[in-house]
PDB file of N, CA and C in Angstrom:
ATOM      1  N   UNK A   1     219.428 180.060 162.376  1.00  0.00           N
ATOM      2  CA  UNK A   1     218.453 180.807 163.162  1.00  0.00           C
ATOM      3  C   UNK A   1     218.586 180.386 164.628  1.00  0.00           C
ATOM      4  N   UNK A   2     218.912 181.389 165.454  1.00  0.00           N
ATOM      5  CA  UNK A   2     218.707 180.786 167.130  1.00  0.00           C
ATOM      6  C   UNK A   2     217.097 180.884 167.270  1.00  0.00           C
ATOM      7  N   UNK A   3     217.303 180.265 168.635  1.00  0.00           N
ATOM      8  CA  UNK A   3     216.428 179.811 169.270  1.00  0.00           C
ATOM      9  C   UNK A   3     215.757 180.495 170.450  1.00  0.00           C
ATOM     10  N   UNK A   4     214.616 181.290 170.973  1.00  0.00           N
ATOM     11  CA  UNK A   4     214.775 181.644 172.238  1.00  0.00           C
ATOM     12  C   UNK A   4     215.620 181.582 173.284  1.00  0.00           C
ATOM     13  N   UNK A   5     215.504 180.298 173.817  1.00  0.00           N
ATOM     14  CA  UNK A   5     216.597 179.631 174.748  1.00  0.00           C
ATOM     15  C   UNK A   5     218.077 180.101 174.397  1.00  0.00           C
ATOM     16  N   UNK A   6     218.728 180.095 173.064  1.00  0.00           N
ATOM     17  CA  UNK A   6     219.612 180.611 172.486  1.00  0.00           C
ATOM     18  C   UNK A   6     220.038 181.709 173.067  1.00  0.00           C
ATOM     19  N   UNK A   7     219.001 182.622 172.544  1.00  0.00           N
ATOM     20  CA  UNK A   7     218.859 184.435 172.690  1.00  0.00           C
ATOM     21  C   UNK A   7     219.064 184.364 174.514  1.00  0.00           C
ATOM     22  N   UNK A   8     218.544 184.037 175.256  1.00  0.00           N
ATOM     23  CA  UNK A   8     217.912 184.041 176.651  1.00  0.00           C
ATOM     24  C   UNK A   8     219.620 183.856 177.437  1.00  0.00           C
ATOM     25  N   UNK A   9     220.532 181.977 176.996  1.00  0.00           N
ATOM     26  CA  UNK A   9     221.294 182.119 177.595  1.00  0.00           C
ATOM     27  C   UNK A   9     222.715 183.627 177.323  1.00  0.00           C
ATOM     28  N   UNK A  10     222.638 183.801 175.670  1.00  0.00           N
ATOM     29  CA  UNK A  10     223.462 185.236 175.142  1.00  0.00           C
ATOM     30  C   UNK A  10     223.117 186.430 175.902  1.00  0.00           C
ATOM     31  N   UNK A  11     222.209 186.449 176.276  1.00  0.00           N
ATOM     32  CA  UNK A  11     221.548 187.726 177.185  1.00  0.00           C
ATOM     33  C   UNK A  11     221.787 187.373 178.380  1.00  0.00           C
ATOM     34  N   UNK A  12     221.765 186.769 179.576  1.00  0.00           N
ATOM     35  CA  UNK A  12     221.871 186.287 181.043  1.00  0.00           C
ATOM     36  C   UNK A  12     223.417 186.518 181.115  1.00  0.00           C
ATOM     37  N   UNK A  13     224.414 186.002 179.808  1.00  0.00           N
ATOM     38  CA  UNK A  13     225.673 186.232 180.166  1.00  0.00           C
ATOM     39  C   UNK A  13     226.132 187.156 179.747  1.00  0.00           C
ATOM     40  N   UNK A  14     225.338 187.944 178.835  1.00  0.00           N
ATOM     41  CA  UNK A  14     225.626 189.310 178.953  1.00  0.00           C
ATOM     42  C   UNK A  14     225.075 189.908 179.911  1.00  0.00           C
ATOM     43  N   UNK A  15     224.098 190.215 180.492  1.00  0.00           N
ATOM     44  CA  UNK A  15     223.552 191.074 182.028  1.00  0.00           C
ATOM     45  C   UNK A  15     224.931 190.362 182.953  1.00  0.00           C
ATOM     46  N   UNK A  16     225.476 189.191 183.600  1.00  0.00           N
ATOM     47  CA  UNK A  16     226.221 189.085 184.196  1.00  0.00           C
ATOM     48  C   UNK A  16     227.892 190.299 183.748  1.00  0.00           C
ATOM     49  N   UNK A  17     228.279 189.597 182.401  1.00  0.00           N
ATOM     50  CA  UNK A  17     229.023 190.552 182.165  1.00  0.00           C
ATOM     51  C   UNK A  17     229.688 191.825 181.920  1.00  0.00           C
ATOM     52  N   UNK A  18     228.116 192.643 181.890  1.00  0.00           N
ATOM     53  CA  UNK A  18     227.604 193.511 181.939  1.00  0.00           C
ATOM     54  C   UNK A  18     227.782 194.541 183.545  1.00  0.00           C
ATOM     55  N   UNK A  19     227.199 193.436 184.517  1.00  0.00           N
ATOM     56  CA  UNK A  19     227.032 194.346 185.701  1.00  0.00           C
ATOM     57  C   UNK A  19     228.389 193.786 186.885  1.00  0.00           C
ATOM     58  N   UNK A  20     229.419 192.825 186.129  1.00  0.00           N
ATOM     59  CA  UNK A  20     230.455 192.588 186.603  1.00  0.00           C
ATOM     60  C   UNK A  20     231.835 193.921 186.043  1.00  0.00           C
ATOM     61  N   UNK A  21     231.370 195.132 185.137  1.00  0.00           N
ATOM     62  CA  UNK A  21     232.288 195.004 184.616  1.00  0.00           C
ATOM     63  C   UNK A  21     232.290 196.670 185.041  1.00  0.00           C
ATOM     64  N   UNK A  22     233.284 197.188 185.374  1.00  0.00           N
ATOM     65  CA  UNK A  22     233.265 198.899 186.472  1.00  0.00           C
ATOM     66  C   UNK A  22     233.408 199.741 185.213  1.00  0.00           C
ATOM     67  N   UNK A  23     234.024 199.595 184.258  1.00  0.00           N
ATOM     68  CA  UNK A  23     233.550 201.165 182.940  1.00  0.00           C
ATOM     69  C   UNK A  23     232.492 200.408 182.508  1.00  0.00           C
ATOM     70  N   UNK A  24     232.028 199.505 182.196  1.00  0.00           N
ATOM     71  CA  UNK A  24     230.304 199.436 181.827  1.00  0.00           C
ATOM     72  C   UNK A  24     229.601 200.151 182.442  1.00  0.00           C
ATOM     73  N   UNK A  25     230.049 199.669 183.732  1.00  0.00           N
ATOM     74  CA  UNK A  25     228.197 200.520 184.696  1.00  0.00           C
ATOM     75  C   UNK A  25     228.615 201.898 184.680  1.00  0.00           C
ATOM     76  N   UNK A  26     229.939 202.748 184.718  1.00  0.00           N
ATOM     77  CA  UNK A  26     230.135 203.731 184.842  1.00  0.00           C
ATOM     78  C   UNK A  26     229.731 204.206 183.388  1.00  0.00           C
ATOM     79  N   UNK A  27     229.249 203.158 181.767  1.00  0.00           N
ATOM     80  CA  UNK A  27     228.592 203.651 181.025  1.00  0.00           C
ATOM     81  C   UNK A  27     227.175 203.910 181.255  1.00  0.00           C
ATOM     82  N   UNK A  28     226.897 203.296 181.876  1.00  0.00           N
ATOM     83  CA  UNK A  28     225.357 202.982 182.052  1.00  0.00           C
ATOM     84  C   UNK A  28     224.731 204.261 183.313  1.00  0.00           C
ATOM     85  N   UNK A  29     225.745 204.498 184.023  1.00  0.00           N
ATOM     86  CA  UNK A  29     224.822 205.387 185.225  1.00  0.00           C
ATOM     87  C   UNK A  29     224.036 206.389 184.413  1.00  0.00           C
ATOM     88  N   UNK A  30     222.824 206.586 185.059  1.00  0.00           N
ATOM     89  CA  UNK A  30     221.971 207.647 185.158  1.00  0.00           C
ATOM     90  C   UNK A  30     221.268 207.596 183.907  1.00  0.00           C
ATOM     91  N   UNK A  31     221.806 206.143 182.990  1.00  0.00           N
ATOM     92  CA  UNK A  31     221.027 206.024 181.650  1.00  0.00           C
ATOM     93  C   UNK A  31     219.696 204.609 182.215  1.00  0.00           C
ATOM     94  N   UNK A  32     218.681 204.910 182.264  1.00  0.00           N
ATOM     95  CA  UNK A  32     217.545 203.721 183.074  1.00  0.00           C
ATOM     96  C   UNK A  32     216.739 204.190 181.485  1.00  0.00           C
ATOM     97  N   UNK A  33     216.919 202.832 181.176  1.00  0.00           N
ATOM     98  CA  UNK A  33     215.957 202.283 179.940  1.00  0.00           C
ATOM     99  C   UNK A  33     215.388 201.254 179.599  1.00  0.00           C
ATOM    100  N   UNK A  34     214.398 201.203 178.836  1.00  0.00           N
ATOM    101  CA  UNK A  34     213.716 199.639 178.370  1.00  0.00           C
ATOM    102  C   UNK A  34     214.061 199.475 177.202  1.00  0.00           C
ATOM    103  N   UNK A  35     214.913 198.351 177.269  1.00  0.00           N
ATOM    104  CA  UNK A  35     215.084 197.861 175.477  1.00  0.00           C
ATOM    105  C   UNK A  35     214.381 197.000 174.727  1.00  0.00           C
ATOM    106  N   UNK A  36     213.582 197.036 173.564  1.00  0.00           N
ATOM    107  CA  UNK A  36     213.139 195.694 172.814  1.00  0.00           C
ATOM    108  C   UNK A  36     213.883 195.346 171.911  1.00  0.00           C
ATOM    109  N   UNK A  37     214.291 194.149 172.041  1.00  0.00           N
ATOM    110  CA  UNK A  37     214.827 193.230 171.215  1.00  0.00           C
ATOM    111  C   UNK A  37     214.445 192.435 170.364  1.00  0.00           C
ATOM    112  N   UNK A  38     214.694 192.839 169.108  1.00  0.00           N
ATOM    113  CA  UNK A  38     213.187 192.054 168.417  1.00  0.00           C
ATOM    114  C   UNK A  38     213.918 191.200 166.840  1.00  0.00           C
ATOM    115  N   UNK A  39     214.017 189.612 167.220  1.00  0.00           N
ATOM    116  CA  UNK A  39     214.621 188.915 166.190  1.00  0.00           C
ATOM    117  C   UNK A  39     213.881 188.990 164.559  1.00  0.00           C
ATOM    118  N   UNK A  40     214.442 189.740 164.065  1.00  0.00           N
ATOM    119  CA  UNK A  40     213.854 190.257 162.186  1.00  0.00           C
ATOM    120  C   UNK A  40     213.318 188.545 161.523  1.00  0.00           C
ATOM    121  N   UNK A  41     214.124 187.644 161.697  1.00  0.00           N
ATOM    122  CA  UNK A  41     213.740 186.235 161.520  1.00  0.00           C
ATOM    123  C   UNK A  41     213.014 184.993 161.817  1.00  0.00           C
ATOM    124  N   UNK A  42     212.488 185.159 162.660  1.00  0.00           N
ATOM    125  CA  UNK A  42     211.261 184.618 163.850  1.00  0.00           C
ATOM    126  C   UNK A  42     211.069 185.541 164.877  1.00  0.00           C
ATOM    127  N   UNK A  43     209.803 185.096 165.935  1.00  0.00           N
ATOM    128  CA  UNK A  43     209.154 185.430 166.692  1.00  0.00           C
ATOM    129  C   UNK A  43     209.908 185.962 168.243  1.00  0.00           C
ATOM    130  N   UNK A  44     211.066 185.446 167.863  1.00  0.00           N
ATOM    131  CA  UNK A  44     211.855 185.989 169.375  1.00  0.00           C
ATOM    132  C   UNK A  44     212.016 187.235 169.414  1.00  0.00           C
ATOM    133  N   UNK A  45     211.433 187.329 170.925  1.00  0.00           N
ATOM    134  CA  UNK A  45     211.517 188.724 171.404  1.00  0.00           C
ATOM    135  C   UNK A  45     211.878 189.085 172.726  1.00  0.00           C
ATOM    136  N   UNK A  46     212.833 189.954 173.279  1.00  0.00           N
ATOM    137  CA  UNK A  46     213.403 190.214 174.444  1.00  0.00           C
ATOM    138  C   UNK A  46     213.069 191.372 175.185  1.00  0.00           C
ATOM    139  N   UNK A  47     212.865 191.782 176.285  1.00  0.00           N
ATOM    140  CA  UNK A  47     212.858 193.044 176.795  1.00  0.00           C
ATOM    141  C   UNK A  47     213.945 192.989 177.874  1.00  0.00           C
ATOM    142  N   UNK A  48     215.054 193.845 177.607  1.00  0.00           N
ATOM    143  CA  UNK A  48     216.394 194.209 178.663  1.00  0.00           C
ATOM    144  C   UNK A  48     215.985 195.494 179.692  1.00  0.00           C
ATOM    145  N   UNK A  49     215.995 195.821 180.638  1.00  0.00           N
ATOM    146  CA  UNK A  49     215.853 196.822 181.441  1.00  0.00           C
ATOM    147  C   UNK A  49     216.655 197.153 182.317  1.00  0.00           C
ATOM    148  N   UNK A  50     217.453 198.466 182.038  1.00  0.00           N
ATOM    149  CA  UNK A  50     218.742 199.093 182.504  1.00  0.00           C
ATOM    150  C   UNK A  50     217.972 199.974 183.737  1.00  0.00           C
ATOM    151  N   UNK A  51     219.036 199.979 184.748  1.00  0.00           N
ATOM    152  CA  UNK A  51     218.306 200.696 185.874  1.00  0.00           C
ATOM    153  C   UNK A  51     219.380 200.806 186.203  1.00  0.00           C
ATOM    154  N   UNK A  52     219.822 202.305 187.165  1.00  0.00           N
ATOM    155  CA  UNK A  52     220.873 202.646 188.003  1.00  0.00           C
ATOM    156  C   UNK A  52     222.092 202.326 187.186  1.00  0.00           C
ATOM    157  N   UNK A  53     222.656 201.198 187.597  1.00  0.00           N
ATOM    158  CA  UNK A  53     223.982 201.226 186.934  1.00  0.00           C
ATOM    159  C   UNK A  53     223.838 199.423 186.353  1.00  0.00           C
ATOM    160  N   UNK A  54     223.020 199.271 186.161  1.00  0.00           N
ATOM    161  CA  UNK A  54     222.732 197.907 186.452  1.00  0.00           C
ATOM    162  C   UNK A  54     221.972 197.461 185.125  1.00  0.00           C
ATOM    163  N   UNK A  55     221.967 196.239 184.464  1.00  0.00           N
ATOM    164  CA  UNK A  55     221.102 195.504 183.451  1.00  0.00           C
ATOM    165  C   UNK A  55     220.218 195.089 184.693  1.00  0.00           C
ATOM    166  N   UNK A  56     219.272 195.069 185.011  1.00  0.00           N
ATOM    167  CA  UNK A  56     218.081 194.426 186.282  1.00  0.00           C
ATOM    168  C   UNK A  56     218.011 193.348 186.011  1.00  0.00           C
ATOM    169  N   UNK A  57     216.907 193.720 184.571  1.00  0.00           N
ATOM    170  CA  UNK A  57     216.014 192.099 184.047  1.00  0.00           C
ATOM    171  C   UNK A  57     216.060 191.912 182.543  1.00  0.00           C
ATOM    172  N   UNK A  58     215.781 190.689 182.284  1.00  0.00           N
ATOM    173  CA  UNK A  58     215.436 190.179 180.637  1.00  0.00           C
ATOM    174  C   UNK A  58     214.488 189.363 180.994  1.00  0.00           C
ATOM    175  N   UNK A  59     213.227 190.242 180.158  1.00  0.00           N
ATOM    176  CA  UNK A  59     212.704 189.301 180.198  1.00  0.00           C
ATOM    177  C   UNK A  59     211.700 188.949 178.696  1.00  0.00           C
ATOM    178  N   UNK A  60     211.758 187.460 178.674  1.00  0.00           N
ATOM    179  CA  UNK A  60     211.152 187.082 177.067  1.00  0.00           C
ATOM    180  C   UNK A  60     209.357 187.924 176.536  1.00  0.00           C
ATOM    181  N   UNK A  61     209.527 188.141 175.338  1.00  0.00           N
ATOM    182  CA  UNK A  61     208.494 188.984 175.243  1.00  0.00           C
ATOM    183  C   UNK A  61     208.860 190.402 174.966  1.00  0.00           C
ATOM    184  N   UNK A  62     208.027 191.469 174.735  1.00  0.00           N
ATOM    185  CA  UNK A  62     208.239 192.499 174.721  1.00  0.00           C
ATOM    186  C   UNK A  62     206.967 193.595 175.970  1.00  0.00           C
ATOM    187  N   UNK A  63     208.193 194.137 177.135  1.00  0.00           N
ATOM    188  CA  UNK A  63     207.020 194.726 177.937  1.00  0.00           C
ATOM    189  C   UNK A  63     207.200 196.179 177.756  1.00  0.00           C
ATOM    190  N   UNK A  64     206.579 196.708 178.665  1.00  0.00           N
ATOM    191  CA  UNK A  64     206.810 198.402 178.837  1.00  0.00           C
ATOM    192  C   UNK A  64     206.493 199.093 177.376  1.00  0.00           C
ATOM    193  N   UNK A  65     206.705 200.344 177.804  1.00  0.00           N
ATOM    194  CA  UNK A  65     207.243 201.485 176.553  1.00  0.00           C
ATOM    195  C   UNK A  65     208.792 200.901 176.341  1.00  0.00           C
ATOM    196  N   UNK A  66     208.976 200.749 174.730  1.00  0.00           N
ATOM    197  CA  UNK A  66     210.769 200.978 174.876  1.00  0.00           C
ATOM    198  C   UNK A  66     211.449 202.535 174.328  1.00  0.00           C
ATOM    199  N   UNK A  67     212.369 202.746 175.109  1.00  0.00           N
ATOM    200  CA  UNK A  67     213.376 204.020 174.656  1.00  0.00           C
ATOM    201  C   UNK A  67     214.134 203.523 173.426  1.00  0.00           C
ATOM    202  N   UNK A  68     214.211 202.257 173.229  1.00  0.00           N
ATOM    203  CA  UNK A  68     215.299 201.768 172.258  1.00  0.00           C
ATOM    204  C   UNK A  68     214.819 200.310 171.747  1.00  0.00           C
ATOM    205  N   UNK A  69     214.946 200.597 170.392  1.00  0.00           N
ATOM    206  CA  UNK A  69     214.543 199.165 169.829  1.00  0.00           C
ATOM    207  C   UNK A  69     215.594 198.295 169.026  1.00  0.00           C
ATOM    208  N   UNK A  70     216.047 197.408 169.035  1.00  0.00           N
ATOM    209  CA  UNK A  70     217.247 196.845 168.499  1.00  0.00           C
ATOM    210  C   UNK A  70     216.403 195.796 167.491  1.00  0.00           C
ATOM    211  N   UNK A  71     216.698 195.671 166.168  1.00  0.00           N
ATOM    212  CA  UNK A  71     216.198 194.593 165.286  1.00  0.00           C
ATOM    213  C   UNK A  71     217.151 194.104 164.338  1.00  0.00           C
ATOM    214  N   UNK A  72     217.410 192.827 164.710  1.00  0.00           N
ATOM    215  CA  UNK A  72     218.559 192.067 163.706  1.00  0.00           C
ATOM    216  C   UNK A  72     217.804 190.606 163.454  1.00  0.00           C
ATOM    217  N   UNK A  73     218.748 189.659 163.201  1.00  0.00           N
ATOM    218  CA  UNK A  73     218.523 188.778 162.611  1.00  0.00           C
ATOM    219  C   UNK A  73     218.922 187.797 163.919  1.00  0.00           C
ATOM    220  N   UNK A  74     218.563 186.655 164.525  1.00  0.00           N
ATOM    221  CA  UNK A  74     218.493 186.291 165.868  1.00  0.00           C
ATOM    222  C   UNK A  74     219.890 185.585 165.998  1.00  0.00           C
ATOM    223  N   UNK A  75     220.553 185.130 164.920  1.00  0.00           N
ATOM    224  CA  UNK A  75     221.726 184.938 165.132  1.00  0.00           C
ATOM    225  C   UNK A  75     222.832 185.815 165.227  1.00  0.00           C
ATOM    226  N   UNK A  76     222.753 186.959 164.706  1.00  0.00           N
ATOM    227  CA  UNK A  76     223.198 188.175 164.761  1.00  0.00           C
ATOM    228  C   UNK A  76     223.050 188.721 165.958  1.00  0.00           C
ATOM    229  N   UNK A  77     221.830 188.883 166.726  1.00  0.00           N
ATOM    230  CA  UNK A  77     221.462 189.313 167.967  1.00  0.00           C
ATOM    231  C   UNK A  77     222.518 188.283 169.090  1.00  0.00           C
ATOM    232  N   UNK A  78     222.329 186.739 168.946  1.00  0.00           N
ATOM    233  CA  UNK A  78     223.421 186.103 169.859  1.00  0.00           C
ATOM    234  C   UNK A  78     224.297 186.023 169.675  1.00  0.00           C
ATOM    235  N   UNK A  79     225.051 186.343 168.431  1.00  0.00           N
ATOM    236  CA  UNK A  79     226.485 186.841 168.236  1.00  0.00           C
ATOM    237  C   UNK A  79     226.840 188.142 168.959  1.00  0.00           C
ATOM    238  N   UNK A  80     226.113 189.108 169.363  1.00  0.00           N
ATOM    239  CA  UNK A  80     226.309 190.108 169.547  1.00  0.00           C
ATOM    240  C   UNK A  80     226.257 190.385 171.158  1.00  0.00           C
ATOM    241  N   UNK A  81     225.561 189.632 171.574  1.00  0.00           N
ATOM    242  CA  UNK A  81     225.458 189.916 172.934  1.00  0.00           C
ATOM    243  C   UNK A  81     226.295 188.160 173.673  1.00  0.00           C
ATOM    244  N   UNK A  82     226.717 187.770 172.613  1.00  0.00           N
ATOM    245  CA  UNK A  82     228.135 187.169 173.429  1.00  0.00           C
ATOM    246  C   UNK A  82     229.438 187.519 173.289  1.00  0.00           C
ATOM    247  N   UNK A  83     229.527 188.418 172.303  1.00  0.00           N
ATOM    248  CA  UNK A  83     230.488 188.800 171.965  1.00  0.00           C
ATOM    249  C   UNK A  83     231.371 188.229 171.250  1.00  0.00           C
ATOM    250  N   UNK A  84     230.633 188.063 170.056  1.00  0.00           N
ATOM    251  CA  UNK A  84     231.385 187.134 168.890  1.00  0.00           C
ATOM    252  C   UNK A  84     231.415 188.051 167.886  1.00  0.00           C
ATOM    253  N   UNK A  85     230.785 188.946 167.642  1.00  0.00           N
ATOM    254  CA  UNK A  85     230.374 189.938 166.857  1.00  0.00           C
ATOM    255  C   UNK A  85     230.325 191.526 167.436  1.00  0.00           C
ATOM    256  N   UNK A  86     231.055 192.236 166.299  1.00  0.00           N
ATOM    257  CA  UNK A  86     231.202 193.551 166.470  1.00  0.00           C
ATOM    258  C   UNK A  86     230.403 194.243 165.768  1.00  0.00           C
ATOM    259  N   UNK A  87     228.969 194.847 166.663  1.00  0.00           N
ATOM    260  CA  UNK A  87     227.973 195.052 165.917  1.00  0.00           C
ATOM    261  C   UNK A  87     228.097 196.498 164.538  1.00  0.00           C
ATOM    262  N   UNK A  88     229.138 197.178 164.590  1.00  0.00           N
ATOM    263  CA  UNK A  88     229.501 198.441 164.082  1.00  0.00           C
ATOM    264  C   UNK A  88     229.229 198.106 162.637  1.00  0.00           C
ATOM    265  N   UNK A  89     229.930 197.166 161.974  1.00  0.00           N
ATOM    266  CA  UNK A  89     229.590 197.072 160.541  1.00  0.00           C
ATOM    267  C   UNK A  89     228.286 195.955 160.179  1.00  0.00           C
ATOM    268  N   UNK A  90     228.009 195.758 161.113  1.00  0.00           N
ATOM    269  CA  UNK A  90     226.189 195.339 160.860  1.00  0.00           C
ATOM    270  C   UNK A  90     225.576 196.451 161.040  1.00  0.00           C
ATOM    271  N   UNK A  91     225.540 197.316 161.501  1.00  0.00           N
ATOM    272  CA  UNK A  91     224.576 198.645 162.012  1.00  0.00           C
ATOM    273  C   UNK A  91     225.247 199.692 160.752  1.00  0.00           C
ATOM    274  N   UNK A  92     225.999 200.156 160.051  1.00  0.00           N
ATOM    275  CA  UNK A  92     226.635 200.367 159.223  1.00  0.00           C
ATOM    276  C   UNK A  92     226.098 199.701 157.655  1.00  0.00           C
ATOM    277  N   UNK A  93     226.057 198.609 157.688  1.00  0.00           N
ATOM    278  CA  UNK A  93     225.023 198.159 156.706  1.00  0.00           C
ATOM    279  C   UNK A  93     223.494 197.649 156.788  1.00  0.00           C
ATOM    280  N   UNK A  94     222.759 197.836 157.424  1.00  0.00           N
ATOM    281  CA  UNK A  94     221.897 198.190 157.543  1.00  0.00           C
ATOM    282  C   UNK A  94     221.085 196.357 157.886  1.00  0.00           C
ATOM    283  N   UNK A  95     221.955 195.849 158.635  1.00  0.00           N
ATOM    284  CA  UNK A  95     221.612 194.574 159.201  1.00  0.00           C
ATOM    285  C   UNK A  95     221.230 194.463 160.718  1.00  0.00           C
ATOM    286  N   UNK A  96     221.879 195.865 161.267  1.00  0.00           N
ATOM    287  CA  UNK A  96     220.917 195.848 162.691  1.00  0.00           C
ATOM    288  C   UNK A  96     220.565 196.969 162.521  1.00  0.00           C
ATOM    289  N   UNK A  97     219.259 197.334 163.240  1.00  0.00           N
ATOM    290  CA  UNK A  97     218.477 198.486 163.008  1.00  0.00           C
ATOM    291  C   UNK A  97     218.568 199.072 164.746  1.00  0.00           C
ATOM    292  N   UNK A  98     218.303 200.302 164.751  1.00  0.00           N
ATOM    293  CA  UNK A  98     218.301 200.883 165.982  1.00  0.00           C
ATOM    294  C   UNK A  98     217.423 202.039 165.684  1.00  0.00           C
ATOM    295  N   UNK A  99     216.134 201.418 166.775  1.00  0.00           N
ATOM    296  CA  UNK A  99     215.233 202.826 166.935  1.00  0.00           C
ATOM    297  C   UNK A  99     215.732 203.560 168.170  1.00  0.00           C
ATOM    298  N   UNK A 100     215.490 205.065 168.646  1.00  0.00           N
ATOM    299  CA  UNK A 100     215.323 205.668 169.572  1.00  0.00           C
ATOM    300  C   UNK A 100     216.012 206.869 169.688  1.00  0.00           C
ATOM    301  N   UNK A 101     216.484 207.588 170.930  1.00  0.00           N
ATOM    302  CA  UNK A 101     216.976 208.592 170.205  1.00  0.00           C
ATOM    303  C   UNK A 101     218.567 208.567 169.824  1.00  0.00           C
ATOM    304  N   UNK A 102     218.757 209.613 169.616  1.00  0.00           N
ATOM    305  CA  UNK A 102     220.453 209.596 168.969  1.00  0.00           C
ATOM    306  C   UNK A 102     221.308 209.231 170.188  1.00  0.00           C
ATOM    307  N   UNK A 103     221.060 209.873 171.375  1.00  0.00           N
ATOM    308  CA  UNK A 103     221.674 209.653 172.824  1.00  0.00           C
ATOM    309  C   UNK A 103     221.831 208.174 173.031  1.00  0.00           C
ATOM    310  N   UNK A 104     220.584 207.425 172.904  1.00  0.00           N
ATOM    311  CA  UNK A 104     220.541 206.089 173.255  1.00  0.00           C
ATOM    312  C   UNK A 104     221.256 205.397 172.517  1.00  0.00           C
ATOM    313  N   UNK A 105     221.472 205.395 170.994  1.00  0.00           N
ATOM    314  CA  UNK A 105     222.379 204.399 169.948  1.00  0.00           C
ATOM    315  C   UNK A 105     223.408 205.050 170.274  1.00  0.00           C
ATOM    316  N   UNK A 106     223.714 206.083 170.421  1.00  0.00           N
ATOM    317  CA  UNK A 106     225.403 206.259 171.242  1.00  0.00           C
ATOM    318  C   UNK A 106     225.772 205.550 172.119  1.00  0.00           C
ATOM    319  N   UNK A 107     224.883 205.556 173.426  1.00  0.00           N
ATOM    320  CA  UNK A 107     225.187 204.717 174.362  1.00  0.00           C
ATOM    321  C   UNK A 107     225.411 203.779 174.151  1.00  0.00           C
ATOM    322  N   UNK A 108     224.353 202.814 173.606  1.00  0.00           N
ATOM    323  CA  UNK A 108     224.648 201.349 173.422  1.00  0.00           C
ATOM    324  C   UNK A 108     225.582 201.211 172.299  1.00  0.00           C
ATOM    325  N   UNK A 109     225.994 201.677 171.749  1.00  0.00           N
ATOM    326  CA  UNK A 109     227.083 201.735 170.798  1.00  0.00           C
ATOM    327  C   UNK A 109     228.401 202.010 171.405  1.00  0.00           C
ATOM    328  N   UNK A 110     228.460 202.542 172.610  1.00  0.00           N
ATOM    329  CA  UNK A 110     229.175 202.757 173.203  1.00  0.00           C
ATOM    330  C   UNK A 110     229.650 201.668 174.357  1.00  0.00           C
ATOM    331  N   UNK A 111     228.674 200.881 174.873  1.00  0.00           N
ATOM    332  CA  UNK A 111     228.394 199.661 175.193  1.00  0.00           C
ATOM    333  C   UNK A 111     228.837 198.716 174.612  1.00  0.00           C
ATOM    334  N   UNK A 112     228.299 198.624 173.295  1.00  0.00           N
ATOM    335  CA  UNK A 112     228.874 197.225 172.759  1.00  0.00           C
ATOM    336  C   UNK A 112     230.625 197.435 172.299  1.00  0.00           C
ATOM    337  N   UNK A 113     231.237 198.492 172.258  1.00  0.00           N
ATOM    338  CA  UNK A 113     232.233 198.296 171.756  1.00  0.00           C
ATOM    339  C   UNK A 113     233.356 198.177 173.411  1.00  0.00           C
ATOM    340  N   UNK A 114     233.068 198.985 174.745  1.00  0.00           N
ATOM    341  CA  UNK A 114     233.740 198.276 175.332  1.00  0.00           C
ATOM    342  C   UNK A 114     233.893 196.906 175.800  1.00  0.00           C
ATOM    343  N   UNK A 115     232.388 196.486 175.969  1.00  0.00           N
ATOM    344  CA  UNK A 115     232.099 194.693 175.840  1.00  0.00           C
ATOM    345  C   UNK A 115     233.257 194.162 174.933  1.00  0.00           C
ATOM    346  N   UNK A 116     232.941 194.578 173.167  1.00  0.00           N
ATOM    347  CA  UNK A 116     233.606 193.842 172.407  1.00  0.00           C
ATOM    348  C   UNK A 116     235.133 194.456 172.764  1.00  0.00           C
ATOM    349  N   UNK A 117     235.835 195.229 172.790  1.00  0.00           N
ATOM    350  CA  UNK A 117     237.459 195.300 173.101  1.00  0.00           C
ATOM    351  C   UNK A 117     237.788 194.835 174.339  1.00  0.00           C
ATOM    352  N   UNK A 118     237.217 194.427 175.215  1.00  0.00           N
ATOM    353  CA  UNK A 118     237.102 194.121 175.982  1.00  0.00           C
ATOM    354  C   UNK A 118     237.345 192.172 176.148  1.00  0.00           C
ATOM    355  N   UNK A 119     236.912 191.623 175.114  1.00  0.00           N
ATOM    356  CA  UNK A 119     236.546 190.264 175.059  1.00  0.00           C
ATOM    357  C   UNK A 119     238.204 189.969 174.458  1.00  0.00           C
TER     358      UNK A 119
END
């Protein structure tokens, strides 16, 4: 089971890697969303917020309305956003969950796989 702190540093180096990287943001333009991140196994909880072309903020907790809800298992979640893990056959078996609309799990599906070919 991770740990907040866990989740927090997997996320910071993903927003860095994220807004370092020119077909990411060129995934991301004109998509401005709030994500909750919500660990299925304890209490950790994240809110990511995409703006412009940009990851902005993470911040611990869950704020805003979200467009998109991501729910896994918290080690699963920091496997995933360091890129140790290719979330396709977790989401495929029904180990990460994705609320919102169909547009949005494209995107971020679309997201995580240039991240992951990418790594």
């Amino acid at each position: 089971m991770a740990t907040s702190a866990e989740l927090a540093e997997a996320l910071a180096d993903y927003q860095q890697r994220t807004n370092q990287n020119d077909r990411l943001r060129r995934i991301l333009q004109g998509w401005d969303r709030v994500v909750h991140l919500v660990a299925a196994d304890n209490e950790v909880r994240f809110t990511l917020t995409v703006k412009g072309t940009l990851v902005v903020s993470i911040e611990e907790g869950l704020a805003g309305v979200p467009d998109l809800v991501v729910r896994a298992d918290s080690e699963d979640l920091c496997d995933m956003f360091w890129g140790d893990l290719n979330p396709a056959e977790k989401y495929m078996n029904g180990e990460i969950k994705l609320e919102g609309s169909a547009e949005d799990v494209m995107r971020l599906d679309a997201m995580s796989m240039v991240m992951w070919l990418n790594e």
